[in-house]
C-alpha atoms as a PDB file:
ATOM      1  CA  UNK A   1       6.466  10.085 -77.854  1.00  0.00           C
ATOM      2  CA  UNK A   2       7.546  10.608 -81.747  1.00  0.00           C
ATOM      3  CA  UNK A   3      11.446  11.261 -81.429  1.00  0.00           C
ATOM      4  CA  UNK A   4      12.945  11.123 -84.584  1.00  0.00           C
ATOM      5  CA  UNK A   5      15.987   8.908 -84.725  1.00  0.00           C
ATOM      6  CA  UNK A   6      18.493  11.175 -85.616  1.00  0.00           C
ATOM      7  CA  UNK A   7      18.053  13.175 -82.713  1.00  0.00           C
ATOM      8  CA  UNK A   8      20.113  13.441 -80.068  1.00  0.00           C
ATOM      9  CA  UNK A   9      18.739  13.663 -75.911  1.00  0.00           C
ATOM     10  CA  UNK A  10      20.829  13.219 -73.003  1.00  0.00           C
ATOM     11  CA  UNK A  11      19.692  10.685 -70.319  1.00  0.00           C
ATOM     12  CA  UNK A  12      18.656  12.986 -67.902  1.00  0.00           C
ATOM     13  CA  UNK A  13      15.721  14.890 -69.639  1.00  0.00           C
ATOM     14  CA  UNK A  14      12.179  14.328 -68.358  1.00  0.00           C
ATOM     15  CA  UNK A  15      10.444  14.698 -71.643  1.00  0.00           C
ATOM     16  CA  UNK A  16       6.472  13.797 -71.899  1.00  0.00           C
ATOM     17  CA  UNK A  17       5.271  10.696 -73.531  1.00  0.00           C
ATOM     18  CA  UNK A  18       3.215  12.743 -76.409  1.00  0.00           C
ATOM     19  CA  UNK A  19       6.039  15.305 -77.088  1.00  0.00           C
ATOM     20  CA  UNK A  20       7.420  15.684 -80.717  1.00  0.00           C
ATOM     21  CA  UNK A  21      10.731  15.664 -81.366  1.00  0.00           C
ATOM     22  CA  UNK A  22      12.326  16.123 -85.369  1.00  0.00           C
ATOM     23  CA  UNK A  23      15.191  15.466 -86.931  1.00  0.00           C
ATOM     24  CA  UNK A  24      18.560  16.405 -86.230  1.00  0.00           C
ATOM     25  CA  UNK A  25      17.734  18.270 -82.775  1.00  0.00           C
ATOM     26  CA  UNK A  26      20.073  17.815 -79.756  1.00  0.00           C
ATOM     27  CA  UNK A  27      18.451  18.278 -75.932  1.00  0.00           C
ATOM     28  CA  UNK A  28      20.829  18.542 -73.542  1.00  0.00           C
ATOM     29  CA  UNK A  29      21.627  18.945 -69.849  1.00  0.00           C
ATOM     30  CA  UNK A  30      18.653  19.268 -67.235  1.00  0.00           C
ATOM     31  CA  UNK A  31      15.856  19.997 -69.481  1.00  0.00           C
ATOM     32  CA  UNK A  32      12.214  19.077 -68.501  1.00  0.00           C
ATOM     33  CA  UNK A  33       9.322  19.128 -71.901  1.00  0.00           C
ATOM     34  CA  UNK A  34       6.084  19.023 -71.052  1.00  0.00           C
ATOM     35  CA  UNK A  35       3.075  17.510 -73.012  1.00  0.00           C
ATOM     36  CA  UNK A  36       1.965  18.752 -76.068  1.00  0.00           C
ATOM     37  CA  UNK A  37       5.422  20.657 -76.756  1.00  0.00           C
ATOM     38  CA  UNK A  38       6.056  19.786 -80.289  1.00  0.00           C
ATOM     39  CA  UNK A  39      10.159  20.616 -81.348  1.00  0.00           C
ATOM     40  CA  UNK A  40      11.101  20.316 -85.112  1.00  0.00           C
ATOM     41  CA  UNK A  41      14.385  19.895 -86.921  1.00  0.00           C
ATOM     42  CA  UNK A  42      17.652  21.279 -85.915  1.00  0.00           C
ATOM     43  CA  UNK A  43      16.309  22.649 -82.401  1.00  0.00           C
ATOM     44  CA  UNK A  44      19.381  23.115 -80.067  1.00  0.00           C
ATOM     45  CA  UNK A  45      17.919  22.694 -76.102  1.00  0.00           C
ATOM     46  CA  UNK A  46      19.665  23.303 -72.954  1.00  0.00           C
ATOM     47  CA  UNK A  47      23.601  23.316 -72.517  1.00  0.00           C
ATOM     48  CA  UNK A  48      25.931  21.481 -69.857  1.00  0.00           C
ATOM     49  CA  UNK A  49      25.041  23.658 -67.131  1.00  0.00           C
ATOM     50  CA  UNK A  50      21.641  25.088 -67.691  1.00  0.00           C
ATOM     51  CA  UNK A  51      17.991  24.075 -65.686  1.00  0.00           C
ATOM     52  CA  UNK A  52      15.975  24.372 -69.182  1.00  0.00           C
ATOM     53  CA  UNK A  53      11.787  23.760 -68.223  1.00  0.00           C
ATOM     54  CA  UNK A  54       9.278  24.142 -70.882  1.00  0.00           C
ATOM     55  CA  UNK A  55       5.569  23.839 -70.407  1.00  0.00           C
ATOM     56  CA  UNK A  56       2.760  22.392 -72.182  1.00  0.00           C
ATOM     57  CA  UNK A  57       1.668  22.967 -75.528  1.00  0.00           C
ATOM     58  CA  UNK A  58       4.907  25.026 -77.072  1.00  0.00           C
ATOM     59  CA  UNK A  59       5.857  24.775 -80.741  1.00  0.00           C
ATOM     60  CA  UNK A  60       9.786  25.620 -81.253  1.00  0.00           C
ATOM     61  CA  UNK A  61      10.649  25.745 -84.909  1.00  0.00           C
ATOM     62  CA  UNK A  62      13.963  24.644 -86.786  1.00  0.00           C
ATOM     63  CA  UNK A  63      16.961  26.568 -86.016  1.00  0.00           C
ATOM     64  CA  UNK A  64      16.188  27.872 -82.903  1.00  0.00           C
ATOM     65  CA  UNK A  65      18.266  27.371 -79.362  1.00  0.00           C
ATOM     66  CA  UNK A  66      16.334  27.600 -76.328  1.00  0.00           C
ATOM     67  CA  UNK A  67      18.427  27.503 -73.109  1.00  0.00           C
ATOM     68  CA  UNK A  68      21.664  28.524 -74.368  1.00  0.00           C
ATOM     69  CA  UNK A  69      24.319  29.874 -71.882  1.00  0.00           C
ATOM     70  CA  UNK A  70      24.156  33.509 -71.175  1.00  0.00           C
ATOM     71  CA  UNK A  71      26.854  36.024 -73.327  1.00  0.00           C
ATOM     72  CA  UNK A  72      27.912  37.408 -69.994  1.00  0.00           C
ATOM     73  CA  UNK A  73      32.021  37.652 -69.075  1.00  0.00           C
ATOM     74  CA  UNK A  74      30.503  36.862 -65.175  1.00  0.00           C
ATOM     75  CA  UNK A  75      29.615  33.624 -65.864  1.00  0.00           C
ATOM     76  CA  UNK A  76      31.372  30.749 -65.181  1.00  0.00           C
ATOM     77  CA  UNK A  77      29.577  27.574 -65.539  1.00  0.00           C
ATOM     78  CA  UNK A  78      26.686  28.140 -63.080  1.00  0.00           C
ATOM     79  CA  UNK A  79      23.403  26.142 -62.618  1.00  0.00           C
ATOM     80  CA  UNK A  80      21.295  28.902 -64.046  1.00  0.00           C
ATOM     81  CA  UNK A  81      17.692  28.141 -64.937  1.00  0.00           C
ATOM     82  CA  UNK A  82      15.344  29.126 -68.252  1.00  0.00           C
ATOM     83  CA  UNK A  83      11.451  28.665 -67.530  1.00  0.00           C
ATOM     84  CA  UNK A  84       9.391  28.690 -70.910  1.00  0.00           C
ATOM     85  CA  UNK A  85       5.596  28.422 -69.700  1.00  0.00           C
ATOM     86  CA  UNK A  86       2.443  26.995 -72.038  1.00  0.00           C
ATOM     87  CA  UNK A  87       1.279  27.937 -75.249  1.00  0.00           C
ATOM     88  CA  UNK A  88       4.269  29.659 -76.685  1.00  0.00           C
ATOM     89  CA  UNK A  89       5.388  29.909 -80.492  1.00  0.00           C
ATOM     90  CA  UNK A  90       9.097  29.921 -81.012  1.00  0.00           C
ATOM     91  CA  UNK A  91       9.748  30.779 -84.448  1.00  0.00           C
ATOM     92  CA  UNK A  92      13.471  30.042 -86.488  1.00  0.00           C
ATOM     93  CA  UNK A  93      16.360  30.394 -84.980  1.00  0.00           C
ATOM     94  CA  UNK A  94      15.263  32.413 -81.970  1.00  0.00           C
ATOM     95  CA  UNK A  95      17.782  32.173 -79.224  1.00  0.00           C
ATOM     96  CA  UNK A  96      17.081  32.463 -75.553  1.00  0.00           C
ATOM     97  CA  UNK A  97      19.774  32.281 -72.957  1.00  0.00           C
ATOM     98  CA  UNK A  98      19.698  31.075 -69.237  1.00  0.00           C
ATOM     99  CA  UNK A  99      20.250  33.417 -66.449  1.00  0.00           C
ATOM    100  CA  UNK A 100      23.579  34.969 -64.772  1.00  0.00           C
ATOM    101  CA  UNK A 101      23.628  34.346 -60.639  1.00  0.00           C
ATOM    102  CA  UNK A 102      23.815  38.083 -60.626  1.00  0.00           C
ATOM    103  CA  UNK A 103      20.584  38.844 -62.004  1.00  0.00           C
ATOM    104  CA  UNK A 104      18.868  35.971 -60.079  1.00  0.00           C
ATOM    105  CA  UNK A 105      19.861  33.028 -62.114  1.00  0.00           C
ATOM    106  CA  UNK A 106      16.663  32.867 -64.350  1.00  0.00           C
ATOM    107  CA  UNK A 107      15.758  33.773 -67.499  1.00  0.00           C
ATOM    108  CA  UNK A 108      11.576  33.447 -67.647  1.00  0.00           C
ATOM    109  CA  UNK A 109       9.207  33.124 -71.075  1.00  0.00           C
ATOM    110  CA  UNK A 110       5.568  33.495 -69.761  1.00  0.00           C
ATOM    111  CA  UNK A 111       2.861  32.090 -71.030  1.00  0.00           C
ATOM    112  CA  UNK A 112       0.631  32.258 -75.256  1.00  0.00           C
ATOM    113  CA  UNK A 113       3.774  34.602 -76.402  1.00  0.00           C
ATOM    114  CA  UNK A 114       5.026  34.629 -80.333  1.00  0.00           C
ATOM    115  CA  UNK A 115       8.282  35.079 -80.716  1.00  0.00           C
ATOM    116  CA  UNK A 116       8.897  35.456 -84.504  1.00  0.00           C
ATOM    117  CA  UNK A 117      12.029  34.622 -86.377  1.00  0.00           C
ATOM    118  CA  UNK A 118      15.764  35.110 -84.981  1.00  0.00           C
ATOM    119  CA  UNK A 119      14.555  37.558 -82.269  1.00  0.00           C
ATOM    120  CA  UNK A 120      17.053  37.217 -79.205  1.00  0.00           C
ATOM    121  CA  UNK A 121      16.063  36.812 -75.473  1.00  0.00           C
ATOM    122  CA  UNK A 122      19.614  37.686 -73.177  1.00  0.00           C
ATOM    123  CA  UNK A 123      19.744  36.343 -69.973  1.00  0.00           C
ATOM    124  CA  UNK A 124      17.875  37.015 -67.351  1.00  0.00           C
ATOM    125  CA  UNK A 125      15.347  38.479 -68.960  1.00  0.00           C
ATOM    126  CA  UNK A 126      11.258  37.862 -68.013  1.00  0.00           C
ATOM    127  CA  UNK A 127       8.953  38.382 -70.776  1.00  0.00           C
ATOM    128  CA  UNK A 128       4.967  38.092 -69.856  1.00  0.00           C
ATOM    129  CA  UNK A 129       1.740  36.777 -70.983  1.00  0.00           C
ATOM    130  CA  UNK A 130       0.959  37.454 -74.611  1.00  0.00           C
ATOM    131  CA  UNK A 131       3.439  39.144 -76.059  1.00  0.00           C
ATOM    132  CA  UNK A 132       4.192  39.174 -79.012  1.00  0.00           C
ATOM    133  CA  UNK A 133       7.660  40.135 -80.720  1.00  0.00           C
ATOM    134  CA  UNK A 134       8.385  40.907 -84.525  1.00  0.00           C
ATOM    135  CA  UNK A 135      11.399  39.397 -86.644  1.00  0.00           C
ATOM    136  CA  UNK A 136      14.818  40.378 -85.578  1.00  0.00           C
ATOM    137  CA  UNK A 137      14.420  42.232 -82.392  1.00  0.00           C
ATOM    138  CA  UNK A 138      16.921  42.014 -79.612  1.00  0.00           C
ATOM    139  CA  UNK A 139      16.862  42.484 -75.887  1.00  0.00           C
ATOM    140  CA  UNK A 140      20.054  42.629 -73.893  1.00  0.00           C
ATOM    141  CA  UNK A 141      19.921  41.108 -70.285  1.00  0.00           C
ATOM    142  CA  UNK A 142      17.772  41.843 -67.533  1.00  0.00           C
ATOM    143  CA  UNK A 143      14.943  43.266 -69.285  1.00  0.00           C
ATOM    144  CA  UNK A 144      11.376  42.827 -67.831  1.00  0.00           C
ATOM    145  CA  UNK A 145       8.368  43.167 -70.736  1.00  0.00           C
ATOM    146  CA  UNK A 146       5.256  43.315 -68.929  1.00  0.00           C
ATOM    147  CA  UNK A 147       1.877  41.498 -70.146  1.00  0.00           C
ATOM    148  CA  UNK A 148       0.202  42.232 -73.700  1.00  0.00           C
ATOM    149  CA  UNK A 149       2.776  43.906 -74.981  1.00  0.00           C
ATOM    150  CA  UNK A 150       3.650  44.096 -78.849  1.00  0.00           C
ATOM    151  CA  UNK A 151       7.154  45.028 -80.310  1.00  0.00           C
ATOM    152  CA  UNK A 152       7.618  45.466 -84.183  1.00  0.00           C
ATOM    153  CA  UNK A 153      10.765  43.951 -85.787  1.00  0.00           C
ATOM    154  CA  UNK A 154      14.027  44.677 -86.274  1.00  0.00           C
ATOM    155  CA  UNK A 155      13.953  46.658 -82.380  1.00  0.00           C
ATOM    156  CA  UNK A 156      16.971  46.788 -80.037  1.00  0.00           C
ATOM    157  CA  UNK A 157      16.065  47.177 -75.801  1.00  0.00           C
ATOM    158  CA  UNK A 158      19.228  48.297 -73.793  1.00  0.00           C
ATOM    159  CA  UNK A 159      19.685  46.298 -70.141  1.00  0.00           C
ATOM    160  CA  UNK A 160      17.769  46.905 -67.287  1.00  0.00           C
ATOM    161  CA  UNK A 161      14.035  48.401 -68.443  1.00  0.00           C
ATOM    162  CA  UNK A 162      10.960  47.539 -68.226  1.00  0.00           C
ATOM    163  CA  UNK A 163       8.529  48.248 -70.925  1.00  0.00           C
ATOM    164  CA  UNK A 164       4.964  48.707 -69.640  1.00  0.00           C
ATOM    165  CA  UNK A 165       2.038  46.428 -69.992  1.00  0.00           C
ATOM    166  CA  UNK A 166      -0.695  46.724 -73.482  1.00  0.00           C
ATOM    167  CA  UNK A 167       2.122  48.747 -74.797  1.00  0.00           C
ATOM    168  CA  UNK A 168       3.459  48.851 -78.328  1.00  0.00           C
ATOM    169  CA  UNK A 169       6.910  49.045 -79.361  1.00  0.00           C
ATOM    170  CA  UNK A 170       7.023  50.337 -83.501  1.00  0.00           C
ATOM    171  CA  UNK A 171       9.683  48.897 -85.420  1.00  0.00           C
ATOM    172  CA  UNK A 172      13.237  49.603 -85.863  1.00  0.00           C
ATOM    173  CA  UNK A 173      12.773  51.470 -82.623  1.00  0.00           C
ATOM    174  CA  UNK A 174      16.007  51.600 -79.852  1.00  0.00           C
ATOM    175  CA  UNK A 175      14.327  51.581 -76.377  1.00  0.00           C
ATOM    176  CA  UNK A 176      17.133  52.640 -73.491  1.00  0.00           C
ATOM    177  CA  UNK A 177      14.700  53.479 -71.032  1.00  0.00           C
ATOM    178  CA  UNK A 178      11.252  52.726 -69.301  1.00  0.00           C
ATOM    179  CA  UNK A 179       8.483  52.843 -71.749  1.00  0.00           C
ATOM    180  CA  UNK A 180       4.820  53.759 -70.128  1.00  0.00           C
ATOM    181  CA  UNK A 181       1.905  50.874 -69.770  1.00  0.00           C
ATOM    182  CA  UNK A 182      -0.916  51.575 -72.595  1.00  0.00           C
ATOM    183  CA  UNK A 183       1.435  54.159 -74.524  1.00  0.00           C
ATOM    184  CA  UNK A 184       2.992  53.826 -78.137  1.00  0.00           C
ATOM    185  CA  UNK A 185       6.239  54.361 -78.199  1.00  0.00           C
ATOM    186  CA  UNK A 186       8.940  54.561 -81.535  1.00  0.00           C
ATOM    187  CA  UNK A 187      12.411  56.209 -82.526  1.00  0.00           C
ATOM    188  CA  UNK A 188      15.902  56.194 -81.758  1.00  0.00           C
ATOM    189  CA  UNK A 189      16.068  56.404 -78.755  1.00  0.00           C
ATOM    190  CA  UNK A 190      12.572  55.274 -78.149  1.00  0.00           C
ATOM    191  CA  UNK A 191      10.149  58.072 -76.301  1.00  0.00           C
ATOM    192  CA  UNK A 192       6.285  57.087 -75.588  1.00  0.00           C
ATOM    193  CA  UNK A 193       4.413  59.361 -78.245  1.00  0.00           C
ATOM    194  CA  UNK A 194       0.464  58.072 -77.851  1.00  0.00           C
ATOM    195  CA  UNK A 195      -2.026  56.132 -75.967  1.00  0.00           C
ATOM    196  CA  UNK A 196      -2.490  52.671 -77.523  1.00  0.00           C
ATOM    197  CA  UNK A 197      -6.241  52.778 -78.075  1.00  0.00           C
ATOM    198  CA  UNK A 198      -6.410  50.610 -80.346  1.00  0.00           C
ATOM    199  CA  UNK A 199      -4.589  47.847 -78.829  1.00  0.00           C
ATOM    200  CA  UNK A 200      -6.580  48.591 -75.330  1.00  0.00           C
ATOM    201  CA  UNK A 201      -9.566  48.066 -77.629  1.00  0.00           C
ATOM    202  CA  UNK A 202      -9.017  44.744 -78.795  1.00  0.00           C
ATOM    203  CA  UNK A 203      -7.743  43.354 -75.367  1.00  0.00           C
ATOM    204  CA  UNK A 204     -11.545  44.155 -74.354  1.00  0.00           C
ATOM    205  CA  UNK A 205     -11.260  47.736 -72.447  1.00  0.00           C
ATOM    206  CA  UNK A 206     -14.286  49.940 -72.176  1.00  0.00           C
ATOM    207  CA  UNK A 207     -14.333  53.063 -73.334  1.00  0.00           C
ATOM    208  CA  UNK A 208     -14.589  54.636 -70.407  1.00  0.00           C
ATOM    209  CA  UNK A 209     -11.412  52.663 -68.957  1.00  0.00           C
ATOM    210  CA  UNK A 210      -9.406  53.984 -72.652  1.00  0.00           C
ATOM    211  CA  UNK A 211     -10.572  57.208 -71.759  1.00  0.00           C
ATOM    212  CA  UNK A 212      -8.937  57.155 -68.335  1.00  0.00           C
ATOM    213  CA  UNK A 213      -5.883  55.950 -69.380  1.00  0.00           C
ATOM    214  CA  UNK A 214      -5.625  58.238 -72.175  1.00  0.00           C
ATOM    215  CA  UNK A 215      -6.007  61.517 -69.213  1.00  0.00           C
ATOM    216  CA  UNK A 216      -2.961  59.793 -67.562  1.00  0.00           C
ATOM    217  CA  UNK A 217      -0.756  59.082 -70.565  1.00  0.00           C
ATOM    218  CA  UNK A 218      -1.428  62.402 -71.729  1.00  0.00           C
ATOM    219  CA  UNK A 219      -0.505  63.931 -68.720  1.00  0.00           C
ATOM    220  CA  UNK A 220       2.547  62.202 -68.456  1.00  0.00           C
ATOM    221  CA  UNK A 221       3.786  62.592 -71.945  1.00  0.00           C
ATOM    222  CA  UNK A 222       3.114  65.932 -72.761  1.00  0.00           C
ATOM    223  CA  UNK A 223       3.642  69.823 -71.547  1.00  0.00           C
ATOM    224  CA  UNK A 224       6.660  71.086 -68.795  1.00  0.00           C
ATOM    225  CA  UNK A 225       6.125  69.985 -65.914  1.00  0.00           C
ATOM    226  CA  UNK A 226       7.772  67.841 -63.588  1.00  0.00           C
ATOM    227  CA  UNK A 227       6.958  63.998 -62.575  1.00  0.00           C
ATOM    228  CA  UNK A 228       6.162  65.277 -59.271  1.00  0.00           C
ATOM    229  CA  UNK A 229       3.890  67.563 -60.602  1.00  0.00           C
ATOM    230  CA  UNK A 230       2.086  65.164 -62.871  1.00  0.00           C
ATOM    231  CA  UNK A 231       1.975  62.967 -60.135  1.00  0.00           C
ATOM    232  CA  UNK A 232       0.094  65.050 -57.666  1.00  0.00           C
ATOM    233  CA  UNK A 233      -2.076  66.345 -60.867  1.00  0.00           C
ATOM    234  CA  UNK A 234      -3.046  62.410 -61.582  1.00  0.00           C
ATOM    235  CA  UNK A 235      -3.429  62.082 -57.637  1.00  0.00           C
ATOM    236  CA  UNK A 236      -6.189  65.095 -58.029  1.00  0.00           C
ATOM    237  CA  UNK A 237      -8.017  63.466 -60.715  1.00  0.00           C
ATOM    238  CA  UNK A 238      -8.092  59.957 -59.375  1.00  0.00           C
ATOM    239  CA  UNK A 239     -10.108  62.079 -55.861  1.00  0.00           C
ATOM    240  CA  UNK A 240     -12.359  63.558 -58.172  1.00  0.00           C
ATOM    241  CA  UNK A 241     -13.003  60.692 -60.523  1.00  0.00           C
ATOM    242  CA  UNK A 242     -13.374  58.748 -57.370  1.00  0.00           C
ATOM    243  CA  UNK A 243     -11.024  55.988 -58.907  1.00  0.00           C
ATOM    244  CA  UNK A 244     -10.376  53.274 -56.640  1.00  0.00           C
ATOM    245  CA  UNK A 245      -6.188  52.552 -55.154  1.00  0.00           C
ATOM    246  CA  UNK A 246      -4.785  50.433 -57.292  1.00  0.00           C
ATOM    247  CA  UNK A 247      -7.393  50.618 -60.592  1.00  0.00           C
ATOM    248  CA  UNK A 248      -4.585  49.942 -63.430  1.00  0.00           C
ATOM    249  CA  UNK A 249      -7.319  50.366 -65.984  1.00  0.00           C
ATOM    250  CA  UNK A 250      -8.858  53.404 -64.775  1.00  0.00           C
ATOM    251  CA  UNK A 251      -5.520  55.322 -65.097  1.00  0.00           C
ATOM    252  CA  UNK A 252      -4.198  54.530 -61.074  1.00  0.00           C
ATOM    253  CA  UNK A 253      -0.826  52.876 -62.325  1.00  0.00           C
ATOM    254  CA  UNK A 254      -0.198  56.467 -64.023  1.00  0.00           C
ATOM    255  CA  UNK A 255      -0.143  58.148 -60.055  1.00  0.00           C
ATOM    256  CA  UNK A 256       2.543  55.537 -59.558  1.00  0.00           C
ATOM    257  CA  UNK A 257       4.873  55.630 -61.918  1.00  0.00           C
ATOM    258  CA  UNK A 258       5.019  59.501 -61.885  1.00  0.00           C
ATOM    259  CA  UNK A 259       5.484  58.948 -57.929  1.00  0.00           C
ATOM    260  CA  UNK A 260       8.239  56.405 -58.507  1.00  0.00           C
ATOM    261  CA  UNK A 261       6.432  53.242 -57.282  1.00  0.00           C
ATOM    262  CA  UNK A 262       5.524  51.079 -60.136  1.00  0.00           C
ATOM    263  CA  UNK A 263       3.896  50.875 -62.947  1.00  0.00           C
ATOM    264  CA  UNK A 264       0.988  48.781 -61.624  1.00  0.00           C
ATOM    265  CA  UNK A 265       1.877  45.311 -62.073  1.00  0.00           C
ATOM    266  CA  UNK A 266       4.508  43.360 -63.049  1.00  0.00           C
ATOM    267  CA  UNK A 267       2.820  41.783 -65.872  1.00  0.00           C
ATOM    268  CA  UNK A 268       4.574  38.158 -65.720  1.00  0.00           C
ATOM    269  CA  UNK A 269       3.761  37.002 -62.292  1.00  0.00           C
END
């Protein structure tokens, strides 16, 4: 274990015998580090109350405070709990708060996920697998950002949406409601305008499977009709296509949402 001898760690962390810690940083409260974490200068972890875990192999950069207590007027001094998985980047002066007991008391950073410079996690928010956020952008509690997604900087995300696995978020966007798995969504407020073929590409889709998704994005996103009436029109095509219940990357999640079930996965289970 390198600790530098400035810093500052209360005596009941569990921190791992190969873990860095630099200069000047001050871990607090019940916070568990696993190995391979490496924490440089000025890092603020945990607070009096707070359950702060962080897995193996996470890199958390000067400035930032991981496991601060939630801006909510509800809370008042609760046990709530921050889980930070393995792999993740935690770029300057990002802060992530722990959860409020009325949105389940946990706040939840998946796993291989960039968070770039002074981006802001609220609580009780539960970000996926590889996802990567730009500079800046700021998510208000309880929002849930599904696997693979990627959000340009300087973006704002109201409380209480979920924004939809392989999507992509373009920057300076304000999202206040649901955006669609595989679409592209931008503006102010954000609406989905696109399939993200591109990003479907690189996470190793065929082109068949884009092509699928595509038909259901489409179909969502564009003309007059209802969401009942895309739904039973994606219904159709899944029958004829001979798509299988439950085939997220064959364009089944699309029947779903437009029937008010799900998107097809939670993307940070």
């Amino acid at each position: 274990m390198a600790i530098h001898p400035t810093a500052i760690i209360s005596p009941g962390c569990e921190i791992a015998k190969d873990v860095h810690v630099g200069p000047f940083t001050v871990i607090q409260g019940r916070v568990k580090i696993d190995s391979g974490t490496r924490i440089e200068s000025h890092v603020v972890i945990g607070n009096e109350h707070g359950i702060v875990t962080i897995g193996k192999n996470n890199h958390i950069l000067s400035g930032a405070m991981v496991g601060g207590p939630p801006q909510d007027l509800t809370y008042k001094s609760e046990d709530t709990r921050l889980e930070v998985g393995d792999n993740n980047t935690i770029r300057e002066f990002v802060t992530i708060n722990t959860g409020t007991i009325k949105g389940g008391g946990l706040t939840k950073i998946s796993n291989n996920c960039l968070l770039m410079a002074y981006v802001h996690i609220a609580h009780d928010c539960r970000i996926g697998d590889h996802v990567v956020i730009a500079n800046t952008s700021n998510f208000a509690g309880h929002v849930i950002v599904e696997d693979h997604v990627r959000i340009g900087g300087v973006c704002s995300f109201n409380q209480f949406i979920t924004i939809g696995r392989h999507s992509y978020i373009a920057g300076e966007s304000v999202v206040n409601k649901d955006i669609l798995p595989f679409s592209i969504a931008q503006g102010s407020y954000a609406v989905s305008r696109a399939t993200n073929k591109i990003g479907m590409e690189r996470a190793g889709f065929t082109k068949d499977e884009v092509e699928n998704v595509h038909r259901a994005v489409r179909a969502l996103i564009m003309g007059g009709r209802t969401i009942e009436g895309n739904g039973m029109r994606l219904s159709r095509y899944r029958l004829e296509r001979r798509i299988p219940a439950g085939d997220y990357r064959r364009g089944e999640w699309a029947v779903r949402f437009a029937c008010g079930t799900g998107s097809g996965g939670s993307g940070h289970g």
